[in-house]
N, C-alpha and C. Protein backbone atom coordinates (compact mmCIF):
# COMPACT_ATOMS: atom_id res chain seq x y z
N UNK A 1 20.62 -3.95 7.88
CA UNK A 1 19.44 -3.34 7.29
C UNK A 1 19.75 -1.86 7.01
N UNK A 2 19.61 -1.62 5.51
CA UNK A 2 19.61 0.19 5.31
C UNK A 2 18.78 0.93 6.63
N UNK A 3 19.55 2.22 6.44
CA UNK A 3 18.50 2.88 7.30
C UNK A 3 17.53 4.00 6.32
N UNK A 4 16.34 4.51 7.20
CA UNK A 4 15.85 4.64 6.09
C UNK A 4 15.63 6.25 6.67
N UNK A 5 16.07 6.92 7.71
CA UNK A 5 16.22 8.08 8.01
C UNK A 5 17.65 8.08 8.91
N UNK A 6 18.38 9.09 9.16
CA UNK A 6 19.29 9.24 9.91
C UNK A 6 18.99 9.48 11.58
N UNK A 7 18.23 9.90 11.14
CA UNK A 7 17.30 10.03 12.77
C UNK A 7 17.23 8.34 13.57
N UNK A 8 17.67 8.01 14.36
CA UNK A 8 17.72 6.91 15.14
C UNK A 8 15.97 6.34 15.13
N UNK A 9 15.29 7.80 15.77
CA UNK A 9 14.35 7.27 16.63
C UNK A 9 13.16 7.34 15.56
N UNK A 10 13.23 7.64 14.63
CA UNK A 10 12.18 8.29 13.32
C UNK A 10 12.66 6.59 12.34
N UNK A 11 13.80 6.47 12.42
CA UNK A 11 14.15 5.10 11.96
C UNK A 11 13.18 4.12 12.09
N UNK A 12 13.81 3.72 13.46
CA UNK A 12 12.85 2.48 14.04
C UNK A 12 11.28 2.77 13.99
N UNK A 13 10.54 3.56 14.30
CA UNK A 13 9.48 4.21 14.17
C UNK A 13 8.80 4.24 12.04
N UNK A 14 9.57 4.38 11.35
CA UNK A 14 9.13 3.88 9.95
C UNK A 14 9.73 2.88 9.62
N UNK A 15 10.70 1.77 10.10
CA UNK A 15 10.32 0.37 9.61
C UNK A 15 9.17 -0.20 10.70
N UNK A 16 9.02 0.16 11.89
CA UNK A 16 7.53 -0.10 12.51
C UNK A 16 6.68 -0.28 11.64
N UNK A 17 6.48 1.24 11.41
CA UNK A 17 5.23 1.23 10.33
C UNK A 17 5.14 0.44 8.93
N UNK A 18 6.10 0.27 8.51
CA UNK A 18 5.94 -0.46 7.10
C UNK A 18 6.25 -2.32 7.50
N UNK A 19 6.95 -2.36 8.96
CA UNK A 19 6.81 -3.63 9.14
C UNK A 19 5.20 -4.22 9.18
N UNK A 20 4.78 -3.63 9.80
CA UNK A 20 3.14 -3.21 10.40
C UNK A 20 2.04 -3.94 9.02
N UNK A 21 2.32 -2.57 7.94
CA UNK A 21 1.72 -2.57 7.14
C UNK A 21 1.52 -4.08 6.35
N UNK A 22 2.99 -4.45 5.77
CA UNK A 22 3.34 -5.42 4.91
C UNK A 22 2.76 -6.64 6.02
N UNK A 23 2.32 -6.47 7.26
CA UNK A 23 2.48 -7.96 7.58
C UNK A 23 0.41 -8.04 7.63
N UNK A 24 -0.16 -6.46 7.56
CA UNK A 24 -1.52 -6.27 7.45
C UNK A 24 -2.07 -6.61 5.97
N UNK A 25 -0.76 -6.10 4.84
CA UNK A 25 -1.56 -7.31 4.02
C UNK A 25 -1.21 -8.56 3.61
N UNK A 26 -0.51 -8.83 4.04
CA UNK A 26 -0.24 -10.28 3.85
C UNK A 26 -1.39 -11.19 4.84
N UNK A 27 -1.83 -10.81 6.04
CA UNK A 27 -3.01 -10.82 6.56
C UNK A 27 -4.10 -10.87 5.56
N UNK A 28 -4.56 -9.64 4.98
CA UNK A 28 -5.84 -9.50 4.20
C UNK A 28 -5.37 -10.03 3.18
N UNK A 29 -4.31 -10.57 2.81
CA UNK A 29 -4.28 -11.11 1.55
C UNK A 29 -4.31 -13.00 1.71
N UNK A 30 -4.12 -12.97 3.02
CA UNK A 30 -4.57 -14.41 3.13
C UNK A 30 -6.46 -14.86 3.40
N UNK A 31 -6.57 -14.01 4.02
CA UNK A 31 -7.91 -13.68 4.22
C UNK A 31 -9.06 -13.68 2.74
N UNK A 32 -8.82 -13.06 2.44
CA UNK A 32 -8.89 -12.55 0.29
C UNK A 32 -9.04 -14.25 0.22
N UNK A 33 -7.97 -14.76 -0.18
CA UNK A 33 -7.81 -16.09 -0.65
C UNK A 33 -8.50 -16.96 0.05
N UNK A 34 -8.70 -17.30 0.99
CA UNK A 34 -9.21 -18.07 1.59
C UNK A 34 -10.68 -18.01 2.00
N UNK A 35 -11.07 -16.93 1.95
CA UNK A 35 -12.86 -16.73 2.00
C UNK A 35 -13.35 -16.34 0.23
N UNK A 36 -12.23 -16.31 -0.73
CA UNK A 36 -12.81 -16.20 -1.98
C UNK A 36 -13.36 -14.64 -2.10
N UNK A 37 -13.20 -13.47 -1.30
CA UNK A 37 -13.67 -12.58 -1.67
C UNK A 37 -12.48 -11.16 -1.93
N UNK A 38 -12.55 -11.19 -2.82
CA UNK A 38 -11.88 -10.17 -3.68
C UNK A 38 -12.07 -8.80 -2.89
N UNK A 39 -13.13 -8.16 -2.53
CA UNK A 39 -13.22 -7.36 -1.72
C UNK A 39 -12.29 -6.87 -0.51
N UNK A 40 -11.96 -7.88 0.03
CA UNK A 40 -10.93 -7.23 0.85
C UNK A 40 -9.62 -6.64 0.66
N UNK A 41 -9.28 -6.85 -0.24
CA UNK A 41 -8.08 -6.51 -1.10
C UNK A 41 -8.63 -5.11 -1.65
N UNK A 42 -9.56 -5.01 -1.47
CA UNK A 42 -9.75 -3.13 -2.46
C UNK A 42 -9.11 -2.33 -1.44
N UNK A 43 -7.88 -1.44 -2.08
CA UNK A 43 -7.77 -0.48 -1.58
C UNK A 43 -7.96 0.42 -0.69
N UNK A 44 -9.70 0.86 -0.82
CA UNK A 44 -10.77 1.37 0.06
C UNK A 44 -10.84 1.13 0.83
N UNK A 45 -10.94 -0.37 1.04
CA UNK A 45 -11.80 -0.95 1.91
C UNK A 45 -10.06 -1.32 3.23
N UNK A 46 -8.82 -1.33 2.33
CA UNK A 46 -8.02 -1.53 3.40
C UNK A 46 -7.41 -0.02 3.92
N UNK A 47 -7.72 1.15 3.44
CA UNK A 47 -7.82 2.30 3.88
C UNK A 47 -9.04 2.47 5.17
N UNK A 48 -9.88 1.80 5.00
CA UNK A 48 -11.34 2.30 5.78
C UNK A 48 -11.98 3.30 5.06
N UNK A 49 -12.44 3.59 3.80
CA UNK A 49 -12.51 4.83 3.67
C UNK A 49 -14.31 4.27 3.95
N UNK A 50 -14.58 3.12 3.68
CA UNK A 50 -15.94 3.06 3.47
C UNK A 50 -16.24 3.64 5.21
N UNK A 51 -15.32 4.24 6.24
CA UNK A 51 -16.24 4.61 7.23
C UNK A 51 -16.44 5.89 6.94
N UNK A 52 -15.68 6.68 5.85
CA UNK A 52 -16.54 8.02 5.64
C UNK A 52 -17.24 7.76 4.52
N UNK A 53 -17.09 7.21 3.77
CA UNK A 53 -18.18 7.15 2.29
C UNK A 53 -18.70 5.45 1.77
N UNK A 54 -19.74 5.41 2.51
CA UNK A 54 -20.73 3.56 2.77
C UNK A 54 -20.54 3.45 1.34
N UNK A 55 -20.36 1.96 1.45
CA UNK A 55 -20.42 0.88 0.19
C UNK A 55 -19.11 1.73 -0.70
N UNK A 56 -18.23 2.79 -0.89
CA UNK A 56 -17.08 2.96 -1.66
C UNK A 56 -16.43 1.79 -2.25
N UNK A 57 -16.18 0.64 -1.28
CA UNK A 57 -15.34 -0.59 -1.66
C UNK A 57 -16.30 -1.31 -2.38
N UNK A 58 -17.88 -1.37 -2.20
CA UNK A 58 -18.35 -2.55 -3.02
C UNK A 58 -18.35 -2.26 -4.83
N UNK A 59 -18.26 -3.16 -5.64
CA UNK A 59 -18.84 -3.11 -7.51
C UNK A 59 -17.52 -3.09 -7.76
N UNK A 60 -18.14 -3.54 -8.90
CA UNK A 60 -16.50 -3.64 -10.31
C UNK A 60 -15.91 -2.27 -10.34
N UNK A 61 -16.98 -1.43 -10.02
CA UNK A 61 -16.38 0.12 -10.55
C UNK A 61 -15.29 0.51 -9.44
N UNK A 62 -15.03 0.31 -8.04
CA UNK A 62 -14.43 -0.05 -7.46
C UNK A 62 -12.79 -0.14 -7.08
N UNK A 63 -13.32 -1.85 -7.66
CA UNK A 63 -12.33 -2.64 -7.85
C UNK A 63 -11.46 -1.60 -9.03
N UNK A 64 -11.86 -1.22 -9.73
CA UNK A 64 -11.06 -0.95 -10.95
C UNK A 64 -10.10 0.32 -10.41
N UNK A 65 -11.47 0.78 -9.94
CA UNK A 65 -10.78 2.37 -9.50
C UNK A 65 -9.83 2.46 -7.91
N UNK A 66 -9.72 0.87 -7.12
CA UNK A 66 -8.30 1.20 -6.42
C UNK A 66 -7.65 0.31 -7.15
N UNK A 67 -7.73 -0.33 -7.88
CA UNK A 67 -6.30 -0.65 -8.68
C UNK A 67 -5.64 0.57 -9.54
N UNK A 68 -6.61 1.29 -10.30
CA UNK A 68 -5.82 2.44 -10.77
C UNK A 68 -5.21 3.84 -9.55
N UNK A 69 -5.64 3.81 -8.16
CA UNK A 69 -5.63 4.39 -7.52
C UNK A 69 -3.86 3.89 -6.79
N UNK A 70 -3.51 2.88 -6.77
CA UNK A 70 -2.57 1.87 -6.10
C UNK A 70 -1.55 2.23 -7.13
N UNK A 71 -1.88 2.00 -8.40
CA UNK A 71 -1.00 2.21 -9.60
C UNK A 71 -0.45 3.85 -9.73
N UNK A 72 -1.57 4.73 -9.51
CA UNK A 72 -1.35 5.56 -9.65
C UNK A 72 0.03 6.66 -8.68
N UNK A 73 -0.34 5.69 -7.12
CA UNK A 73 0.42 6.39 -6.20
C UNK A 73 1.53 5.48 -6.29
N UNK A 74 1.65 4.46 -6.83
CA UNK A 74 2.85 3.75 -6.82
C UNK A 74 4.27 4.95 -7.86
N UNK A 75 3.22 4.53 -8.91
CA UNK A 75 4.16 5.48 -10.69
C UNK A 75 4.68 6.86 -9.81
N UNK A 76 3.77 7.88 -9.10
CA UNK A 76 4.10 8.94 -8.47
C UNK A 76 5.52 8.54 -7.65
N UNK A 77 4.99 8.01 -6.77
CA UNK A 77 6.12 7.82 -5.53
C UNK A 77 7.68 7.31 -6.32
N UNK A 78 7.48 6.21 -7.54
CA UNK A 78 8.79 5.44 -8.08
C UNK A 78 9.20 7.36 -8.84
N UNK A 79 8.90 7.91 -9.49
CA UNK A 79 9.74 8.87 -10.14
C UNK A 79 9.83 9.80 -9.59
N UNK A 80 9.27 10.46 -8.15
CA UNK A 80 9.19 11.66 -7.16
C UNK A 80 10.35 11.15 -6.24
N UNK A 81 10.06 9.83 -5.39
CA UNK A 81 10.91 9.43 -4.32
C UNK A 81 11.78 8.74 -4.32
N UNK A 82 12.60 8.08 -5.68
CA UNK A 82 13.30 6.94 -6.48
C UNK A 82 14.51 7.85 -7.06
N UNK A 83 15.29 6.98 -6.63
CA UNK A 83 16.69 7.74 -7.30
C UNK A 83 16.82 7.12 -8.83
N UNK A 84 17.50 7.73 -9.81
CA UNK A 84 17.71 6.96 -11.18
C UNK A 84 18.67 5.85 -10.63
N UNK A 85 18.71 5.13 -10.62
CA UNK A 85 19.54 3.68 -10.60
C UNK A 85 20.50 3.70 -11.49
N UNK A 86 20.50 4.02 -12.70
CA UNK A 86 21.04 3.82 -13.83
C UNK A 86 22.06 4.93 -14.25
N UNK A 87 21.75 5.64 -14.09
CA UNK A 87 22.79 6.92 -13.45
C UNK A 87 23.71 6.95 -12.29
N UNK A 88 23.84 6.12 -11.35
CA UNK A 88 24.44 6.14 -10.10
C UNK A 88 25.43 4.70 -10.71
N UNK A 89 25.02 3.91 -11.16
CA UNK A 89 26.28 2.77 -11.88
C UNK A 89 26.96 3.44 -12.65
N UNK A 90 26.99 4.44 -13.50
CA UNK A 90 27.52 5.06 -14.32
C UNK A 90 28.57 5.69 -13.74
């Protein structure tokens, strides 16, 4: 397995966390599917934010706005924290 810091102990400690994560939604994403409600899958609602700002996760308006929210920090993170690929074969 790459490592993903040189730090030993900061290592194990962030594949923790992203082991963590990926297996929390694969959780809510079975959950999602199987009770039919789309809701749990919002963004928001798998942040918690609705415990500082009620109903945030419920309506279409929502839904729309953590998918563009997901998209948005994804595009950031791929060209901020992403090496060119295509340059390094070269």
């Amino acid at each position: 397995m790459r490592r993903v810091s040189k730090n030993r102990y900061l290592d194990a400690l962030l594949k923790l966390v992203l082991f963590s994560a990926i297996t929390h939604i694969i959780i809510l994403l079975y959950k999602s599917i199987s009770t039919a409600d789309p809701v749990i899958m919002n963004y928001f609602n798998i942040l918690d934010l609705e415990l500082f700002f009620k109903g945030i996760e419920k309506g279409t308006l929502s839904q729309v706005l953590s998918f563009v929210v997901v998209l948005g920090i994804y595009v950031t993170i791929f060209f901020l924290f992403t090496r060119n690929w295509d340059a390094e074969k070269k």
